[in-house]
Protein backbone atom coordinates (compact mmCIF):
# COMPACT_ATOMS: atom_id res chain seq x y z
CA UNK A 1 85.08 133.48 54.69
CA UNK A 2 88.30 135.45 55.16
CA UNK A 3 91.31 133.31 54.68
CA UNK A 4 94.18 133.63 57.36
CA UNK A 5 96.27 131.10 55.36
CA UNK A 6 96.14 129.99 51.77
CA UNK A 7 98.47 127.43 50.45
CA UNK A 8 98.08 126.89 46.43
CA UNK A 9 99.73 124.15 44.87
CA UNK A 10 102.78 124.22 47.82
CA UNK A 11 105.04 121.35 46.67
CA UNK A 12 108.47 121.57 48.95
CA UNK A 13 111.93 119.17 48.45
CA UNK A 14 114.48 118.47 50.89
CA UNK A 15 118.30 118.22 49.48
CA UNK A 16 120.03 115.58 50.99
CA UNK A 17 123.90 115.20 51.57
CA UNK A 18 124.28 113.62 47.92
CA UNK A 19 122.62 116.56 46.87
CA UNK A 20 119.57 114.13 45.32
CA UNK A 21 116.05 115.98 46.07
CA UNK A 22 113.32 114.50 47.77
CA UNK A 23 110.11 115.93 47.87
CA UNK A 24 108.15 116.33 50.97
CA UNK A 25 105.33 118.17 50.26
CA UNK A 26 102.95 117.55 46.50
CA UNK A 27 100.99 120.10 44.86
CA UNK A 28 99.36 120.80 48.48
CA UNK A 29 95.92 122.99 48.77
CA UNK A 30 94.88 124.21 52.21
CA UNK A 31 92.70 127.26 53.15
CA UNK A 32 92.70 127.91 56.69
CA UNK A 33 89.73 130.78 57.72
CA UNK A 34 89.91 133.38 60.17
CA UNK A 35 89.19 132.18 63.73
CA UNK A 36 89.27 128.43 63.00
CA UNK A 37 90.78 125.90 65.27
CA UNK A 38 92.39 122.90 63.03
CA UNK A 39 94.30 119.62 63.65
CA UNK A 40 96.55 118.65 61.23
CA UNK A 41 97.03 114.76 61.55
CA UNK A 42 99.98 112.51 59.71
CA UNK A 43 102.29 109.81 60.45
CA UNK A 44 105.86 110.38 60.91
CA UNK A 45 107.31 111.46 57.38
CA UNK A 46 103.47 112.74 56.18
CA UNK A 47 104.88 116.16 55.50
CA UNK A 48 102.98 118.01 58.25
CA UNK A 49 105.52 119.71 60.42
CA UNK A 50 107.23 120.53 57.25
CA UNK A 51 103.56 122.45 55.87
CA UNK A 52 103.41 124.07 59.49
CA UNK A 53 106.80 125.79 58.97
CA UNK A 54 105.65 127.57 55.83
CA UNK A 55 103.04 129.29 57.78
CA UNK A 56 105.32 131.77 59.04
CA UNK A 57 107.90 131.32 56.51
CA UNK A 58 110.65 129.57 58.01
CA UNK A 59 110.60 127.49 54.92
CA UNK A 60 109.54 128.37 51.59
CA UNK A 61 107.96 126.52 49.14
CA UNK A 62 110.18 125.00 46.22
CA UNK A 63 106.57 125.16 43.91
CA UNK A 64 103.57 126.97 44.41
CA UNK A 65 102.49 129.66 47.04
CA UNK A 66 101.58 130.50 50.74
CA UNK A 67 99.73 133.38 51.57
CA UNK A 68 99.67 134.60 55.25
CA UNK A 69 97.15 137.37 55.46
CA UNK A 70 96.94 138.03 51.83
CA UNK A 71 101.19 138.27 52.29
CA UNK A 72 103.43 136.33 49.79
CA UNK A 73 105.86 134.44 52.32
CA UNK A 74 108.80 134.63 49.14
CA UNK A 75 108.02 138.15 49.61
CA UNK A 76 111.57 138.89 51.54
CA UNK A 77 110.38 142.46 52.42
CA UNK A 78 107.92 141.57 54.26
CA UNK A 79 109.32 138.67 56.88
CA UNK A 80 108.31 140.89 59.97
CA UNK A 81 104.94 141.38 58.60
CA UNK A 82 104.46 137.60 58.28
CA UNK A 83 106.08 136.59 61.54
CA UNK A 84 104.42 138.91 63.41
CA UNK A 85 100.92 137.37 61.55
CA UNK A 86 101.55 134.16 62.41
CA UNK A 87 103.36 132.97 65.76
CA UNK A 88 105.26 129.48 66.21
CA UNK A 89 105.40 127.50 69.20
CA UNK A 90 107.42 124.67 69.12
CA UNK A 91 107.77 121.13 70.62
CA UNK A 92 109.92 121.87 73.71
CA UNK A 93 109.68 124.57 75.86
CA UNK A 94 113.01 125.10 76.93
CA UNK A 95 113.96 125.74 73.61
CA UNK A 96 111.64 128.41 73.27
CA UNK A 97 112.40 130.08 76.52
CA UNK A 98 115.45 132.27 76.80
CA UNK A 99 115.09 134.36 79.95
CA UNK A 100 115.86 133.54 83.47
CA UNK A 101 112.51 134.87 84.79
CA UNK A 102 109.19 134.33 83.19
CA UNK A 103 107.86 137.74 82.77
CA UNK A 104 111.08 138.87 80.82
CA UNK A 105 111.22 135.41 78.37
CA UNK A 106 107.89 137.18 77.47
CA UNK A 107 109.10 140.39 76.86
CA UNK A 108 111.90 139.12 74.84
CA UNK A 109 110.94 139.65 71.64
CA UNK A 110 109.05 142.79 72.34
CA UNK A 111 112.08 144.13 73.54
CA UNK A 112 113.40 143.01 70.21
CA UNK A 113 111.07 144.41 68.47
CA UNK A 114 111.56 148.08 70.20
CA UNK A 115 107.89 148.30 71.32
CA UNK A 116 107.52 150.86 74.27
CA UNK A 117 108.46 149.21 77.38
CA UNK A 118 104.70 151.06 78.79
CA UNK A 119 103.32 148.88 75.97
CA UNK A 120 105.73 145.73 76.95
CA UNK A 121 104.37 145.65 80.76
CA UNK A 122 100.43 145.89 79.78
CA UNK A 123 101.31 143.09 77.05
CA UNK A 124 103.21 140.74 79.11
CA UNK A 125 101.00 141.23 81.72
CA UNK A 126 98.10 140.54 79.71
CA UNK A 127 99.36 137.80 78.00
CA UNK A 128 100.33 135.70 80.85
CA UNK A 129 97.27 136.21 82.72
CA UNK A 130 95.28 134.92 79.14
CA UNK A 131 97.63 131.43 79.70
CA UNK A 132 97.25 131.64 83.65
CA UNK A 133 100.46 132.05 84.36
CA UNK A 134 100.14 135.66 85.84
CA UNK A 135 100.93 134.33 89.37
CA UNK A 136 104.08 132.93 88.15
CA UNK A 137 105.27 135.97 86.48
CA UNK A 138 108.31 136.56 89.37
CA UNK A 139 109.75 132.76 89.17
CA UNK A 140 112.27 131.02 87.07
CA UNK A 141 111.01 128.95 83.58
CA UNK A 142 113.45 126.04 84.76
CA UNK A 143 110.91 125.49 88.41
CA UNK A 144 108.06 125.32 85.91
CA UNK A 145 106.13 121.80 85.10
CA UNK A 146 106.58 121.10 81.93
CA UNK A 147 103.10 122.31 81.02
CA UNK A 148 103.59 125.52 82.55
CA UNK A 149 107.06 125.94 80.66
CA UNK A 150 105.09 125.76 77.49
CA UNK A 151 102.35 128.05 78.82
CA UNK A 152 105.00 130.60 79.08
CA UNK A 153 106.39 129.61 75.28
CA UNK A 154 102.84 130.18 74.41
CA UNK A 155 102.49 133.95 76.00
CA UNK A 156 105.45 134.96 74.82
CA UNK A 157 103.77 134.72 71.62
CA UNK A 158 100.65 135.83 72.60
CA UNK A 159 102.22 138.92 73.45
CA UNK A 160 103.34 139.84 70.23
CA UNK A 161 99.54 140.26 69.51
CA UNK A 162 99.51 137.39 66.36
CA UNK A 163 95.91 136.58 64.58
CA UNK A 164 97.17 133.36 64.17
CA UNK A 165 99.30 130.39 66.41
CA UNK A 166 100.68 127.28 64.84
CA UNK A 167 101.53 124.92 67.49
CA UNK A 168 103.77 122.04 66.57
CA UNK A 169 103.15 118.89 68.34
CA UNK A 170 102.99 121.41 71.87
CA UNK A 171 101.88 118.52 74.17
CA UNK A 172 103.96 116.09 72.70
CA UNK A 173 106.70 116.48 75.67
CA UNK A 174 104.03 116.69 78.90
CA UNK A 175 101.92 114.25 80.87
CA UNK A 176 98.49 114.55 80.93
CA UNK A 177 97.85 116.91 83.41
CA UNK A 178 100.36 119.21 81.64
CA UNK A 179 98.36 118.58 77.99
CA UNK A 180 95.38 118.87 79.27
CA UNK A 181 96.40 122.68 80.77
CA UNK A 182 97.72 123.76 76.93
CA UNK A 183 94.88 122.66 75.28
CA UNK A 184 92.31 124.28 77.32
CA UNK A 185 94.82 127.27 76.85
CA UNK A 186 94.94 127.18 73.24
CA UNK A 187 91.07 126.68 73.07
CA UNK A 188 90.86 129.44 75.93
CA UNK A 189 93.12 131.61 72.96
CA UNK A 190 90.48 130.60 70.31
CA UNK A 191 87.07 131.37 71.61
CA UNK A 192 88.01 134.51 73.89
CA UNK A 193 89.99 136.26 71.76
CA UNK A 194 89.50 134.84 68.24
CA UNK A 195 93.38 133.45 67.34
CA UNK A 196 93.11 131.57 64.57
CA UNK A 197 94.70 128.18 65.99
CA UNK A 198 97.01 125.40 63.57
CA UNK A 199 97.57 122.30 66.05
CA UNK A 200 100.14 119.50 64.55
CA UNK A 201 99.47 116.80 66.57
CA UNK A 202 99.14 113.21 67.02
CA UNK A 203 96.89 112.80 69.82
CA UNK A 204 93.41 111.94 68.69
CA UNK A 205 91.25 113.40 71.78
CA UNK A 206 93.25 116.88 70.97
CA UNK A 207 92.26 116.61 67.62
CA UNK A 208 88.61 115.64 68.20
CA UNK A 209 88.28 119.19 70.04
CA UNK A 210 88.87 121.06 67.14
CA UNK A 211 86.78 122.69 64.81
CA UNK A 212 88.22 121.01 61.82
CA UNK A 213 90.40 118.15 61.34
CA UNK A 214 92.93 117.55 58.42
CA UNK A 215 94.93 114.41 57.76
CA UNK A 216 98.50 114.30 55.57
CA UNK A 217 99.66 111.15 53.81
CA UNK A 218 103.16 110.92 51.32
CA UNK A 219 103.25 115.15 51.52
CA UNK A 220 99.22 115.40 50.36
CA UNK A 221 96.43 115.78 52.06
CA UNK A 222 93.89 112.97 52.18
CA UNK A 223 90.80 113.89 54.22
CA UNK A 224 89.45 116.71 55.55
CA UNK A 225 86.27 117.55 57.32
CA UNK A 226 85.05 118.02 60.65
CA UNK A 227 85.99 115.80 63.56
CA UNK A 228 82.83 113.25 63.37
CA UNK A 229 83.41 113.38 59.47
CA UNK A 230 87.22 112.44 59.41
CA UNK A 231 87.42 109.89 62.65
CA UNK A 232 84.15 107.97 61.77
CA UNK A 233 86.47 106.92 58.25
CA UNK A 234 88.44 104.35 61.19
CA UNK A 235 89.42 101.97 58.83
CA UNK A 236 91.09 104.73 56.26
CA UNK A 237 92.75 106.07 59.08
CA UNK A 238 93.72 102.98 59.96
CA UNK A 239 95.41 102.24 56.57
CA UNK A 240 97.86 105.57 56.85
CA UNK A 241 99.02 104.34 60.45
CA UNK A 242 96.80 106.62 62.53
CA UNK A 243 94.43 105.98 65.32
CA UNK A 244 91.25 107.46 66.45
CA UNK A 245 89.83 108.68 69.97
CA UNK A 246 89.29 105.63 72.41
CA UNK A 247 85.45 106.08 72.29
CA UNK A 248 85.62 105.86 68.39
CA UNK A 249 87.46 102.62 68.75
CA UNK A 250 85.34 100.91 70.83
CA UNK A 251 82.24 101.55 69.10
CA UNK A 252 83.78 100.87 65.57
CA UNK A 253 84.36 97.69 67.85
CA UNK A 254 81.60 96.87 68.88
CA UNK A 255 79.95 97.77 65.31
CA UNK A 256 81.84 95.42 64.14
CA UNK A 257 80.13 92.78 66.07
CA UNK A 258 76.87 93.55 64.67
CA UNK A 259 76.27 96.06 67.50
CA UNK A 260 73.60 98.74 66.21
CA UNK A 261 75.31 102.07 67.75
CA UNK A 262 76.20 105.11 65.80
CA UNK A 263 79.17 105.49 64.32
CA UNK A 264 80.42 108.85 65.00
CA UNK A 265 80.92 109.08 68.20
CA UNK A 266 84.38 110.68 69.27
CA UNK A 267 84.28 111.59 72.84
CA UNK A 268 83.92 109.09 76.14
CA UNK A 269 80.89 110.58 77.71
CA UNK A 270 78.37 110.43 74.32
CA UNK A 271 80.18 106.99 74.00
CA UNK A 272 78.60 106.18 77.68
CA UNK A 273 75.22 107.34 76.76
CA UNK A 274 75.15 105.94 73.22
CA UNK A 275 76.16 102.85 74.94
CA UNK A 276 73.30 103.64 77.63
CA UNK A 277 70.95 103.72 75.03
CA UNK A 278 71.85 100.72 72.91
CA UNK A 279 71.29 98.97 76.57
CA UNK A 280 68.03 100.31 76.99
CA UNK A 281 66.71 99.71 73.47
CA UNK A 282 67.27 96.21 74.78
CA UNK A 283 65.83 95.67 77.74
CA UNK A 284 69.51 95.39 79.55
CA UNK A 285 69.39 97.13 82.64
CA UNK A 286 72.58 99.06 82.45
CA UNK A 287 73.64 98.74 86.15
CA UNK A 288 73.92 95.10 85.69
């Protein structure tokens, strides 16, 4: 399968203020395919923000090389190439959004970019109606939820056409309502039009709805499979300060207590009928 993004043997150090180096990221290998969806998981300090920013070359790697699209990101000559691969979207909205009416935030960097403003309408149009946010095309980013605001952040790179989005902790800022609106954006993003989708995050339910989960410890990474694979390991996760979905928890739970129920179960409604099931097995009527 067609790689999108290839890091080989990354390893990237920080300078602090005493000029001492600290190392952040450790002979790292990732291949990320064309078209997949993938969670990154870590704890605070795991290195995976810092990884994320080397998909579209805002850093570089101190060791070792990242490919974007077959593209060398030390390759100076060919930043636009790479940027334009690989689109960013960032924590909080508002500091993404730099327009005082939606539809021209997401003509922004087309404008930058000198693309025909013929070309710039059909794009931004098309782009915000792909994020549902066509019917707010006319109002201002600052009236926006805070799940809309990063809907917006989201078409603006859209627009620029990218075959791949790295998302950076994206729902990190929004209640539920909001997270649950970007995620079924990003997957919307995904399956319709085949961006290739990089989601740092540290909810477990948004990782669970990936294709393919990958967990950082100490700047390496330390598991990764697909979502029943990694989260059924509950205890390993466990040990590296990370959680699991709520349905995973209660059945490792339950399992626990001698409770014969599989064990990779990840999302509440299996969880009700492998529950359902364990009932009926024995004899416990499950209305009672």
């Amino acid at each position: 399968m067609e790689q999108i993004i290839s890091a080989q043997q990354v390893t990237f150090c920080y300078q602090n203020d005493e000029g001492e180096s600290h190392e952040v990221l450790h002979l790292l290998d990732l291949d990320i395919p064309k078209g997949q969806m993938v969670a990154v998981l870590g704890h605070n300090g795991s290195g995976k923000s810092t990884l994320a920013k080397h998909f579209n070359a805002i850093l570089l790697p101190s060791g070792g090389t990242v490919y974007v699209d077959g593209i060398d990101t030390k390759d100076p000559q060919r930043l636009f190439d790479i940027r334009q691969t690989v689109g960013m979207v960032f924590q909080n909205p508002d500091n993404q959004i730099v327009a005082t009416i939606v539809e021209e935030d997401v003509a922004f960097a087309l404008e930058n970019m000198g693309v025909d403003p013929a070309e710039i309408r059909r794009r931004v149009d098309e782009a915000l109606q792909e994020v549902g946010m066509y019917e707010y095309r006319m109002h201002a980013p600052h009236q926006l939820s805070g799940g809309q605001k990063q809907r917006v952040a989201i078409a603006g790179i859209v627009a620029m056409r990218p075959k791949c989005i790295v998302l950076d902790e994206p729902t990190a800022m929004l209640d539920p309502r909001g997270r649950s609106e970007v995620m079924r954006t990003i997957r919307k993003l995904n399956e319709q039009f085949g961006i290739t989708s990089v989601l740092i995050t540290h909810y477990m339910d948004e990782a669970a709805r990936c294709d393919r989960v990958v967990v950082m410890d100490d700047g390496k990474i330390l598991m990764d499979g697909v979502p029943r694979e990694v989260f059924s390991q509950v205890e390993r996760l466990k040990s590296v300060g990370l959680d699991v979905p709520a349905a995973t928890e209660l059945i490792y739970h339950l399992r626990q207590k001698g409770y014969q129920l599989r064990q990779d179960v990840i999302f509440e409604d299996e969880c009700a009928e492998e529950l359902a099931r364990f009932l009926k097995e024995q004899n416990v009527d499950a209305d009672h």
